[in-house]
C-alpha atoms as a PDB file:
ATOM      1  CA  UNK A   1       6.855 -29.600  37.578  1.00  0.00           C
ATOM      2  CA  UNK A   2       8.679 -29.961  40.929  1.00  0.00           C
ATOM      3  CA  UNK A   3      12.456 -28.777  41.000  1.00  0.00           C
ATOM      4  CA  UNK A   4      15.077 -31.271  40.236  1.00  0.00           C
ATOM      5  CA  UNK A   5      17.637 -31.702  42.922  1.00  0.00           C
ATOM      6  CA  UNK A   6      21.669 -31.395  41.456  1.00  0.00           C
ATOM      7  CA  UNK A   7      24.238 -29.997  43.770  1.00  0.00           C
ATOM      8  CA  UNK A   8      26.089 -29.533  40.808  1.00  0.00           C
ATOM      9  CA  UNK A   9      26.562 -25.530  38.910  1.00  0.00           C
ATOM     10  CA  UNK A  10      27.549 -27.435  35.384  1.00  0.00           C
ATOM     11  CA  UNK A  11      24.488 -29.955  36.066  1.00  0.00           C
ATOM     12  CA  UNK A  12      22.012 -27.421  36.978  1.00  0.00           C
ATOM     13  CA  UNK A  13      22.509 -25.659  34.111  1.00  0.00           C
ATOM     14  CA  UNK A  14      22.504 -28.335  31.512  1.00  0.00           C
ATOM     15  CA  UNK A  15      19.317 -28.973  33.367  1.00  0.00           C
ATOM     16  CA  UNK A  16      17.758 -24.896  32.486  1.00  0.00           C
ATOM     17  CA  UNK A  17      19.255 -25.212  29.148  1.00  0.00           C
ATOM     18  CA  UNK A  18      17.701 -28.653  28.248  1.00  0.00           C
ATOM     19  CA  UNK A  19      14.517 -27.362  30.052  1.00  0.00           C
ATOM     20  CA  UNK A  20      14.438 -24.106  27.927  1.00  0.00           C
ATOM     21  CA  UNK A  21      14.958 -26.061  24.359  1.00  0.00           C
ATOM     22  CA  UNK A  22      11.993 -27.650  24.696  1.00  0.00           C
ATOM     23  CA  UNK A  23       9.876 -24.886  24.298  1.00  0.00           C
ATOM     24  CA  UNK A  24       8.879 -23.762  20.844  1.00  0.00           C
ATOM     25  CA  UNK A  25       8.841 -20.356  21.499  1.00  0.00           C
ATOM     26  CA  UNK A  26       8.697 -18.524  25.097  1.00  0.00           C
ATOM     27  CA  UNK A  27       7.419 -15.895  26.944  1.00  0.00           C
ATOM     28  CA  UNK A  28       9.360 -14.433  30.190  1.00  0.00           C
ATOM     29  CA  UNK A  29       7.752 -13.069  32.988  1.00  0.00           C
ATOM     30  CA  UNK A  30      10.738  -9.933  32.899  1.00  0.00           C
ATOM     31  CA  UNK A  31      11.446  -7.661  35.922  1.00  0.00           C
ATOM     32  CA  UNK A  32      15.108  -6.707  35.075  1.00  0.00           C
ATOM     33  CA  UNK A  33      15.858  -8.485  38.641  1.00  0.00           C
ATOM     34  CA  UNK A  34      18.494 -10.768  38.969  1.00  0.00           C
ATOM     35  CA  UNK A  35      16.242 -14.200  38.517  1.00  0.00           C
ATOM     36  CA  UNK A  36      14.287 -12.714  35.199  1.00  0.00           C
ATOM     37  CA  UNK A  37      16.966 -11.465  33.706  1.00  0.00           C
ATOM     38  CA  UNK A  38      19.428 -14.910  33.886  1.00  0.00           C
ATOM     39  CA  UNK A  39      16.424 -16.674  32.723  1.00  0.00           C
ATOM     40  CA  UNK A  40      15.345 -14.217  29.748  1.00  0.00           C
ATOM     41  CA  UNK A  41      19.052 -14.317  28.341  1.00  0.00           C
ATOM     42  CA  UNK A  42      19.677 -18.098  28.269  1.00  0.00           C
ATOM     43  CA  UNK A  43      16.314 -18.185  26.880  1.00  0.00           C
ATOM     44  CA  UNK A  44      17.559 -16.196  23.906  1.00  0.00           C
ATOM     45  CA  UNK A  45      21.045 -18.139  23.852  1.00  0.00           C
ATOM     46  CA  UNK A  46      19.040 -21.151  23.653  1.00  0.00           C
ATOM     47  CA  UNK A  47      16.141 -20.552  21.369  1.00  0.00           C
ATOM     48  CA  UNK A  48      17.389 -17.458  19.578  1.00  0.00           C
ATOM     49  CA  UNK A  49      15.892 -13.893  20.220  1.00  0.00           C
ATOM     50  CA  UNK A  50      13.289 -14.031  17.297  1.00  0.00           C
ATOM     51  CA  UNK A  51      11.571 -17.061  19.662  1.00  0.00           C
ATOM     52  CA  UNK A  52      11.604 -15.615  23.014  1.00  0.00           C
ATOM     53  CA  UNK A  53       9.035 -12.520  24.475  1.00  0.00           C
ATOM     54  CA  UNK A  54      10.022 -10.466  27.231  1.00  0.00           C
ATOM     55  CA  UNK A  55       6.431  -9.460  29.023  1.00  0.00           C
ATOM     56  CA  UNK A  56       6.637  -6.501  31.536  1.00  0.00           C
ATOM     57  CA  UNK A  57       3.950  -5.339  33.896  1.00  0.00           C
ATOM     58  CA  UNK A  58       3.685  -1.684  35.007  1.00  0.00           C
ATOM     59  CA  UNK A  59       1.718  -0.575  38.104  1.00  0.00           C
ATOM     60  CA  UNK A  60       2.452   1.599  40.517  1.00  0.00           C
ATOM     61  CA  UNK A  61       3.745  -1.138  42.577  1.00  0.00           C
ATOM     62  CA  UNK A  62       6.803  -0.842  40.281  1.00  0.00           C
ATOM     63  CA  UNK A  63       9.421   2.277  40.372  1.00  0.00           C
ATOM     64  CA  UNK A  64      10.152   4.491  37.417  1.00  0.00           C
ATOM     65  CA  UNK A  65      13.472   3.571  37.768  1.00  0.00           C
ATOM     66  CA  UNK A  66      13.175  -0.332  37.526  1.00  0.00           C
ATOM     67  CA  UNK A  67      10.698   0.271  34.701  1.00  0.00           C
ATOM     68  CA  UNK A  68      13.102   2.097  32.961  1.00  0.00           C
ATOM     69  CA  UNK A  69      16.178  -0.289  33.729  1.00  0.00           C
ATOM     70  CA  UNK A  70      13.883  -3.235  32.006  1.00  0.00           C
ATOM     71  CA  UNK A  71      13.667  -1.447  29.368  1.00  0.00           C
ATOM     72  CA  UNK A  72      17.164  -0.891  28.907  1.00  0.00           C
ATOM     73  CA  UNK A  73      17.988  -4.305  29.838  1.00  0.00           C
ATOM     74  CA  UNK A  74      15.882  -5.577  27.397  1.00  0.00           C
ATOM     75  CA  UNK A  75      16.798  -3.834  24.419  1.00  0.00           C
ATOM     76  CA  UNK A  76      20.798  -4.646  25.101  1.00  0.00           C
ATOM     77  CA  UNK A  77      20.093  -8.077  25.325  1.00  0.00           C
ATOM     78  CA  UNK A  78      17.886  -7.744  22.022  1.00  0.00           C
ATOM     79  CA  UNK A  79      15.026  -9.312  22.939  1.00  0.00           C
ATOM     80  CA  UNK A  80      11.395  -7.521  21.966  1.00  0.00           C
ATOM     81  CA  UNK A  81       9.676  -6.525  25.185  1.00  0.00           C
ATOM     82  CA  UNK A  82       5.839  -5.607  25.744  1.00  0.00           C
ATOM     83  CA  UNK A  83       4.987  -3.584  28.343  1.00  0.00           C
ATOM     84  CA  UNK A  84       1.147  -3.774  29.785  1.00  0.00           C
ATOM     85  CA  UNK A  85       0.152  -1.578  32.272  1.00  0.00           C
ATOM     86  CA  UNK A  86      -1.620  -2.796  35.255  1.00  0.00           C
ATOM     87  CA  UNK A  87      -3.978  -1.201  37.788  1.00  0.00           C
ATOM     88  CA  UNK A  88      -3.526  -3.258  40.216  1.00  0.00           C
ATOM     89  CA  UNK A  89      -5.238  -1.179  42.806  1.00  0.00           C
ATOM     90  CA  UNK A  90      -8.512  -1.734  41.104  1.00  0.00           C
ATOM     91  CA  UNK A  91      -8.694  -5.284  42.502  1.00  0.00           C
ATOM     92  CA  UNK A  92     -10.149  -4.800  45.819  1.00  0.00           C
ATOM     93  CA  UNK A  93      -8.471  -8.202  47.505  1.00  0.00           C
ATOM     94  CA  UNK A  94      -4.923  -6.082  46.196  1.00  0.00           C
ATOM     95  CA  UNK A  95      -6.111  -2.923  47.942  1.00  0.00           C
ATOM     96  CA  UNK A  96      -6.978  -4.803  51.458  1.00  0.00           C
ATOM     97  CA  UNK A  97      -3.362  -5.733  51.359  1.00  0.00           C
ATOM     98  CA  UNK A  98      -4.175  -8.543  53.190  1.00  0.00           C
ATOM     99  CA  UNK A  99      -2.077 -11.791  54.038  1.00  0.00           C
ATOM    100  CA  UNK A 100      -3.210 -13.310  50.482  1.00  0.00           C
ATOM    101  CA  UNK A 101      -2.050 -10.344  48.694  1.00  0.00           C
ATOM    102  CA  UNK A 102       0.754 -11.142  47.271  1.00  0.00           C
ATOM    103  CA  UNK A 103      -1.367 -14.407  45.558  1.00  0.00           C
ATOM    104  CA  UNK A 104      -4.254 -12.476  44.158  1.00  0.00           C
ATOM    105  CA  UNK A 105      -1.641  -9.698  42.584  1.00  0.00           C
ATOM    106  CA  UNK A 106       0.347 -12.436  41.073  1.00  0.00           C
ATOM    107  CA  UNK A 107      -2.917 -14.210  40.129  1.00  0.00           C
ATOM    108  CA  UNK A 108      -3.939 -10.731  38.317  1.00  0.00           C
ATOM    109  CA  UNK A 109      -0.440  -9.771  36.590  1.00  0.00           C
ATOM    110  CA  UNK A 110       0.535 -13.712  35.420  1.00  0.00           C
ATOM    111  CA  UNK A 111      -2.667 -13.676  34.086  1.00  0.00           C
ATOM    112  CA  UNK A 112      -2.501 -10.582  32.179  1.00  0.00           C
ATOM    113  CA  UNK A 113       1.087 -11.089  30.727  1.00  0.00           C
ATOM    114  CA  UNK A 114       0.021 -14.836  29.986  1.00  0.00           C
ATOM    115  CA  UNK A 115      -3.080 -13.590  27.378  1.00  0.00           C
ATOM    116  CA  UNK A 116      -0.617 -10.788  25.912  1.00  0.00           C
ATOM    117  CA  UNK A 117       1.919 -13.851  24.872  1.00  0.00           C
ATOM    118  CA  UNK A 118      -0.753 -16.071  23.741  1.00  0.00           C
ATOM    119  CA  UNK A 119      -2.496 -13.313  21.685  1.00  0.00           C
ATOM    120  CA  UNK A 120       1.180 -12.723  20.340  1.00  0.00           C
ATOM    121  CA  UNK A 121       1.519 -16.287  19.436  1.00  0.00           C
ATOM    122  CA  UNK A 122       3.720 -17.775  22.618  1.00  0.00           C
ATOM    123  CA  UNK A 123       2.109 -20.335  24.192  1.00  0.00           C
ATOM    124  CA  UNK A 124       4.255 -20.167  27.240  1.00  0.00           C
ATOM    125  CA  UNK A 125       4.735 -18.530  30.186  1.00  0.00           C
ATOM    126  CA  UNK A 126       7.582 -18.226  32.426  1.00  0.00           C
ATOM    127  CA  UNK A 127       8.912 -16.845  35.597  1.00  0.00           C
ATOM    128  CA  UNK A 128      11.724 -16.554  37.624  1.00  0.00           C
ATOM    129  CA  UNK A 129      11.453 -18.278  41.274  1.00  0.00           C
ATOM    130  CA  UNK A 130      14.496 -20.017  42.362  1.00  0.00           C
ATOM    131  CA  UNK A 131      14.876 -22.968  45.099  1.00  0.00           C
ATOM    132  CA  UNK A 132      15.414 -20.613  47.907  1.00  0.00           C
ATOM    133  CA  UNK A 133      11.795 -18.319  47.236  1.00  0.00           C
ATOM    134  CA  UNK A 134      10.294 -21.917  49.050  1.00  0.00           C
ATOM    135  CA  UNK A 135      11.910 -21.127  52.108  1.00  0.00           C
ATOM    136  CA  UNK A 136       9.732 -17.947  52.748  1.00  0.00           C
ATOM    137  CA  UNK A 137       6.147 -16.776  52.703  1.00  0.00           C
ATOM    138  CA  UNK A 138       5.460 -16.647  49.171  1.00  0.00           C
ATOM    139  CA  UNK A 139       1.189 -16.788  48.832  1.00  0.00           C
ATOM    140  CA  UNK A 140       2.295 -16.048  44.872  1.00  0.00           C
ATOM    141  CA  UNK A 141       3.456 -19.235  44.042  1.00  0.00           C
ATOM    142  CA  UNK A 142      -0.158 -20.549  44.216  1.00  0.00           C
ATOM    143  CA  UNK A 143      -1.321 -18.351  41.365  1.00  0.00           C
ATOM    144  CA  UNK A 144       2.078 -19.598  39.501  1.00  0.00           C
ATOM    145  CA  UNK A 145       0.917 -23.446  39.418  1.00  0.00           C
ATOM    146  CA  UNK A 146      -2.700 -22.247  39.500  1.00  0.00           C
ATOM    147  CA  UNK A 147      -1.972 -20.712  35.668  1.00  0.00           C
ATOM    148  CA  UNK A 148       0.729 -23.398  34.739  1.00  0.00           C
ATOM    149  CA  UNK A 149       3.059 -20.649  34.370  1.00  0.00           C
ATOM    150  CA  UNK A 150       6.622 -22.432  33.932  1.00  0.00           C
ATOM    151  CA  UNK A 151       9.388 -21.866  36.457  1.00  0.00           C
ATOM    152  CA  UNK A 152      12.881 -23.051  34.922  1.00  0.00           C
ATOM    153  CA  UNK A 153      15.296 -21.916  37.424  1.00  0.00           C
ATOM    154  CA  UNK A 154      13.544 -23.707  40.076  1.00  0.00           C
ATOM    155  CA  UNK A 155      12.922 -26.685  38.220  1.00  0.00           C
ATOM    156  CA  UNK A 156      16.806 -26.629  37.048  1.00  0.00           C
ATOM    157  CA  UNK A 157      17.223 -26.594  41.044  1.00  0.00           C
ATOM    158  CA  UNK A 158      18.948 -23.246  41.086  1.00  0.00           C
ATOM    159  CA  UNK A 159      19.252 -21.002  44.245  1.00  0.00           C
ATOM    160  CA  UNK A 160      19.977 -17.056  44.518  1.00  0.00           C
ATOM    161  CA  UNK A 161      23.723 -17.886  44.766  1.00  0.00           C
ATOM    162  CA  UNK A 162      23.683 -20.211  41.557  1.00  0.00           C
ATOM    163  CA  UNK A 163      21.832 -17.345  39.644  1.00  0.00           C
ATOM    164  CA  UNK A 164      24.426 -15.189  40.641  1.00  0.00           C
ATOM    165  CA  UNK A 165      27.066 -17.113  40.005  1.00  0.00           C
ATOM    166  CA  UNK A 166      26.082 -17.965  35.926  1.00  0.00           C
ATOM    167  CA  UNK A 167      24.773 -14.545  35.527  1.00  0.00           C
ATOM    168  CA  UNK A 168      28.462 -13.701  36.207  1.00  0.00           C
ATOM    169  CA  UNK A 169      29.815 -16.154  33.970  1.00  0.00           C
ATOM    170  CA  UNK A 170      27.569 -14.531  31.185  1.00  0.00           C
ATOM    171  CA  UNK A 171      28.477 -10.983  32.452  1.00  0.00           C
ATOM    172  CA  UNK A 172      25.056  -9.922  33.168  1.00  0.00           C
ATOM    173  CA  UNK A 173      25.087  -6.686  35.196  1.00  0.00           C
ATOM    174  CA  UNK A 174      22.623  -7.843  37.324  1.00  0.00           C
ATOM    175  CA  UNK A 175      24.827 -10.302  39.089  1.00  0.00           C
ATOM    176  CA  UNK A 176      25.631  -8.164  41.656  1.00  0.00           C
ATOM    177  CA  UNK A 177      22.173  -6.213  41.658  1.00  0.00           C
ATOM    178  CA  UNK A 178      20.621  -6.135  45.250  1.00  0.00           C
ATOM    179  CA  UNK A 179      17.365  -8.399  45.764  1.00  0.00           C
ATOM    180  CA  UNK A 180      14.294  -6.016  44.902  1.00  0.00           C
ATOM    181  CA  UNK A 181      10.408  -7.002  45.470  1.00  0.00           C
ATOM    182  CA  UNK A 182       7.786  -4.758  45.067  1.00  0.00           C
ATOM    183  CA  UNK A 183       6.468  -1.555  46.728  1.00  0.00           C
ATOM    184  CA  UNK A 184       3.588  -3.142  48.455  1.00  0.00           C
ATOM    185  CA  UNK A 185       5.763  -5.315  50.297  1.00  0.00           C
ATOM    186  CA  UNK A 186       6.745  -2.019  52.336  1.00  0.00           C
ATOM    187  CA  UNK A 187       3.457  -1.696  53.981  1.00  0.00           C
ATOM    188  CA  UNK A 188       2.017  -3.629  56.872  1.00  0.00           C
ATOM    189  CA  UNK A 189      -0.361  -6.601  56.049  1.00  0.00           C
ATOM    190  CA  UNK A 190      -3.827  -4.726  56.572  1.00  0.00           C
ATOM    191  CA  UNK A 191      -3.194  -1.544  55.999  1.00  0.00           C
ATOM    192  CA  UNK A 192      -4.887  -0.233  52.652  1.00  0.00           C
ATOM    193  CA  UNK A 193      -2.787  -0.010  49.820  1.00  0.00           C
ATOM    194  CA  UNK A 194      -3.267   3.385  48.190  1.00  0.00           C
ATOM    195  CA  UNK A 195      -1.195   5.565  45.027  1.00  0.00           C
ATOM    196  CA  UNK A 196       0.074   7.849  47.812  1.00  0.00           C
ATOM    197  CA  UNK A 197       1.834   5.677  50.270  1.00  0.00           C
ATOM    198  CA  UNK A 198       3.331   3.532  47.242  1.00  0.00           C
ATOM    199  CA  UNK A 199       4.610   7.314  45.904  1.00  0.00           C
ATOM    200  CA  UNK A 200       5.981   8.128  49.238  1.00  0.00           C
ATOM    201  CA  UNK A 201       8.067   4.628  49.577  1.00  0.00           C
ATOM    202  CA  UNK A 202       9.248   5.196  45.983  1.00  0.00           C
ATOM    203  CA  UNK A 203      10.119   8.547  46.670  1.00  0.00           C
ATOM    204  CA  UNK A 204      12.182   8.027  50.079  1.00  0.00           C
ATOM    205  CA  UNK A 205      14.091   5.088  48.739  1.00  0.00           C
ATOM    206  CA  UNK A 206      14.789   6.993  45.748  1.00  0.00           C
ATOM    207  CA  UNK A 207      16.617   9.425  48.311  1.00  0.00           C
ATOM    208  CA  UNK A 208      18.561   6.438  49.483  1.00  0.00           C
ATOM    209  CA  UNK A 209      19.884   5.800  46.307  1.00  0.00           C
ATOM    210  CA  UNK A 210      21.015   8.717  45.063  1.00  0.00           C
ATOM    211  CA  UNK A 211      23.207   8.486  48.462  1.00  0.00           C
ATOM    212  CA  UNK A 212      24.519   5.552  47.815  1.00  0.00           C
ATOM    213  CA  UNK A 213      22.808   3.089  49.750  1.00  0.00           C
ATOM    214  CA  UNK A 214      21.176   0.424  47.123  1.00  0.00           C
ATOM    215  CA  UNK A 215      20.278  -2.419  48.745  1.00  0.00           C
ATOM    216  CA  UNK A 216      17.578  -1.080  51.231  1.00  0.00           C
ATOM    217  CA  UNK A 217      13.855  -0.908  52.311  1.00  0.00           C
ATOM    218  CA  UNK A 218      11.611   1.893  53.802  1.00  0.00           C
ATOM    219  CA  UNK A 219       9.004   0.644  55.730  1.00  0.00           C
ATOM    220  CA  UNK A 220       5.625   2.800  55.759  1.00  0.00           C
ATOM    221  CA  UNK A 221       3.947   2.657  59.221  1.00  0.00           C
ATOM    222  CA  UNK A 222       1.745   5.359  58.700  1.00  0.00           C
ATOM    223  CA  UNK A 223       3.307   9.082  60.064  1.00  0.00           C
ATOM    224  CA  UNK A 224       6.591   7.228  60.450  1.00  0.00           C
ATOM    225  CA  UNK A 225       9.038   5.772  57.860  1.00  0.00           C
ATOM    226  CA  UNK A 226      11.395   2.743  59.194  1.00  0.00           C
ATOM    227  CA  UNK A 227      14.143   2.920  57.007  1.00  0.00           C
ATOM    228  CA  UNK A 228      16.619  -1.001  56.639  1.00  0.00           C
ATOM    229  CA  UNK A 229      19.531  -0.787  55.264  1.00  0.00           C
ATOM    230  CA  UNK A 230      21.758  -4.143  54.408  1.00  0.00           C
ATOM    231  CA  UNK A 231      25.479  -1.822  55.642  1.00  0.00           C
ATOM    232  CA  UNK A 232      28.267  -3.106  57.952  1.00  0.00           C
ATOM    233  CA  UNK A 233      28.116   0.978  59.133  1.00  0.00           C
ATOM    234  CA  UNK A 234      24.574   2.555  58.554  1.00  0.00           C
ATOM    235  CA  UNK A 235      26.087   5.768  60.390  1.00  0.00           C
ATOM    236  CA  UNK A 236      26.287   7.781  57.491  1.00  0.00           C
ATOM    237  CA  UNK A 237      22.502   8.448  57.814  1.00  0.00           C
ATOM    238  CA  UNK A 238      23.053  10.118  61.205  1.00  0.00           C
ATOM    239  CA  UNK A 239      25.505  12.569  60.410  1.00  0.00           C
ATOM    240  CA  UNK A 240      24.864  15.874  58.391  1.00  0.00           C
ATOM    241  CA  UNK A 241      23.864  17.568  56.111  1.00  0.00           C
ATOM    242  CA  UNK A 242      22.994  13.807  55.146  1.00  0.00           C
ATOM    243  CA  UNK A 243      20.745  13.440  58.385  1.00  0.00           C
ATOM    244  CA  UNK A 244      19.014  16.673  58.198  1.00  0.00           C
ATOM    245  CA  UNK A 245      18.531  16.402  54.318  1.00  0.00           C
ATOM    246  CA  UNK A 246      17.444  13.210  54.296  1.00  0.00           C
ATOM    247  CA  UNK A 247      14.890  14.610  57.538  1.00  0.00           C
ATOM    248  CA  UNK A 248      13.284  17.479  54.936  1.00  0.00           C
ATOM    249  CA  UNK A 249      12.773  15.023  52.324  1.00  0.00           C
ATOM    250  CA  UNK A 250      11.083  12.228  54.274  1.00  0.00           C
ATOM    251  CA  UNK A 251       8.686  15.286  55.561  1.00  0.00           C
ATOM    252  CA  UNK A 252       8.064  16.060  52.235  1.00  0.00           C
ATOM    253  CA  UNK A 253       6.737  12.848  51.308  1.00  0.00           C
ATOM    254  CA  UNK A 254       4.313  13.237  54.586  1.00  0.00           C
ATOM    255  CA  UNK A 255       6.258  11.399  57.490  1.00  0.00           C
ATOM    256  CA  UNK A 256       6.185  13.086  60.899  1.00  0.00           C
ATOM    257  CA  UNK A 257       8.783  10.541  62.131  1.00  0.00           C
ATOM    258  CA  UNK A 258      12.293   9.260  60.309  1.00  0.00           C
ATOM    259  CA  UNK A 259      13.727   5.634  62.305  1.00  0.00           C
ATOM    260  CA  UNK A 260      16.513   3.799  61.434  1.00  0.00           C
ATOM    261  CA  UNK A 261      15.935   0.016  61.838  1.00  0.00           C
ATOM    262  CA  UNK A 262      18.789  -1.079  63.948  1.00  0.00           C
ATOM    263  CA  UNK A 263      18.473  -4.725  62.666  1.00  0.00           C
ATOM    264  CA  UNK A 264      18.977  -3.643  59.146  1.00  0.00           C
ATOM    265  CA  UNK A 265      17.702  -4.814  56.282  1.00  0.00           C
ATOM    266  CA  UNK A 266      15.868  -8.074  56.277  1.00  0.00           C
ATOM    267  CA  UNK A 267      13.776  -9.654  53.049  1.00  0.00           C
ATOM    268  CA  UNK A 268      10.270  -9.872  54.091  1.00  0.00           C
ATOM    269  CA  UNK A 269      10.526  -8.335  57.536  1.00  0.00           C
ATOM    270  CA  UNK A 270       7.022  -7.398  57.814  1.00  0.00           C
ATOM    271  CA  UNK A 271       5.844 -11.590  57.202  1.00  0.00           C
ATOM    272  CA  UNK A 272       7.132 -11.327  61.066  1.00  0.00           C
ATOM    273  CA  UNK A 273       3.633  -9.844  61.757  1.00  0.00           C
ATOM    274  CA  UNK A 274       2.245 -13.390  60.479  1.00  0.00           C
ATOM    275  CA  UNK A 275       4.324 -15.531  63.086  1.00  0.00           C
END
């Protein structure tokens, strides 16, 4: 269904809620991002928790951390939540981490969550794309309308800035929550896709973290990690002990070389390699 256009917050919504209530029961494609998790709660508001699923993939294209922040998510919201692991690098157009990737990996995990609803008794699927995912590269949406997997919040006409904005109204705590995509997306397009280079991106933005710095990417380019950080003042890295620590634990995850991107962070940086 294409999106409907409303410039309007109030309309939009009445839009996602009347979109929602037609479903007899629903299953949610849930990431704990900031998309998923709008559309998983007004799902429940609208069609009461013992009607809506919360389906959860986990690969190691996801972190620990997020995994475990779904989780959490889920279960305060009260909505039951299956989690089906994934091994995503057994599909050998996923490993070639091609330009198409990003289709055949949705193709795979849509597909999987879709027969784990159905065999639970939800006929529907849905996901979270929003209005402004059309103005980038996104080979995933393909597999979406391939699998008629429903997309509310872009059908409602909502952007990023909309979600935001009614996830605050509902006092989600992912209203503020930097964008997040997954760990694949940190390795150049034809470069094999391997457990150890997805370990040593979770790892090194892990490090970031802890220091404070959320809303960031490191970029694996073999021996050297390119670190982005979305920060007025990205200084802080170069001064120690935070410079030298953050030096010793980059090596330990098996880069030579540590560079700090001097553009900063940028969603989808390395679809510049496709232009």
């Amino acid at each position: 269904m294409p999106a409907i256009e409303s410039s309007n917050l109030e309309g939009k919504k009445a839009l996602l809620k009347q979109r929602l209530e037609g479903f007899s029961s629903l299953a949610v494609a849930f990431s704990g991002g900031v998309d998923s998790t709008l559309l998983l709660r007004v799902a429940r508001d609208r069609l009461g928790a013992d009607r809506v699923l919360a389906v959860t993939a986990v690969s190691p294209f996801f972190t620990a951390a997020e995994d475990q922040y779904c989780r959490e998510l889920a279960a305060e919201m009260g909505v039951r939540q299956e989690r089906i692991e994934i091994d995503l690098l057994d599909v050998a157009e996923i490993v070639a981490n091609g330009p198409r990737r990003c289709y055949h990996c949705k193709k795979v995990i849509l597909s999987q969550l879709q027969k784990r609803a159905a065999d639970r008794g939800y006929v529907q699927l849905a996901e979270g794309s929003n209005c402004d995912d059309l103005d980038d590269y996104r080979p995933g949406r393909q597999a979406v309308d391939e699998l008629s997997v429903a997309s509310p919040l872009l059908e409602a006409g909502l952007t990023k800035g909309d979600i935001r904005q009614l996830s605050r109204q509902l006092g989600l705590q992912t209203a503020e929550k930097p964008a997040s995509a997954c760990l694949a997306t940190r390795i150049p397009y034809g470069v094999a896709l391997t457990r150890d280079t997805l370990a040593a991106v979770e790892h090194c933005e892990a490090f970031l973290h802890r220091h404070g710095f959320h809303n960031c990417r490191v970029r694996h380019h073999g021996t050297t990690a390119r670190i982005e950080v979305a920060t007025a003042d990205p200084s802080a890295l170069l001064r120690d002990p935070l410079r030298r620590d953050l030096v010793a634990h980059y090596r330990q995850a098996g880069f030579l070389h540590v560079a700090l991107d001097l553009e900063g962070l940028r969603s989808g940086s390395l679809n510049q390699e496709l232009t």
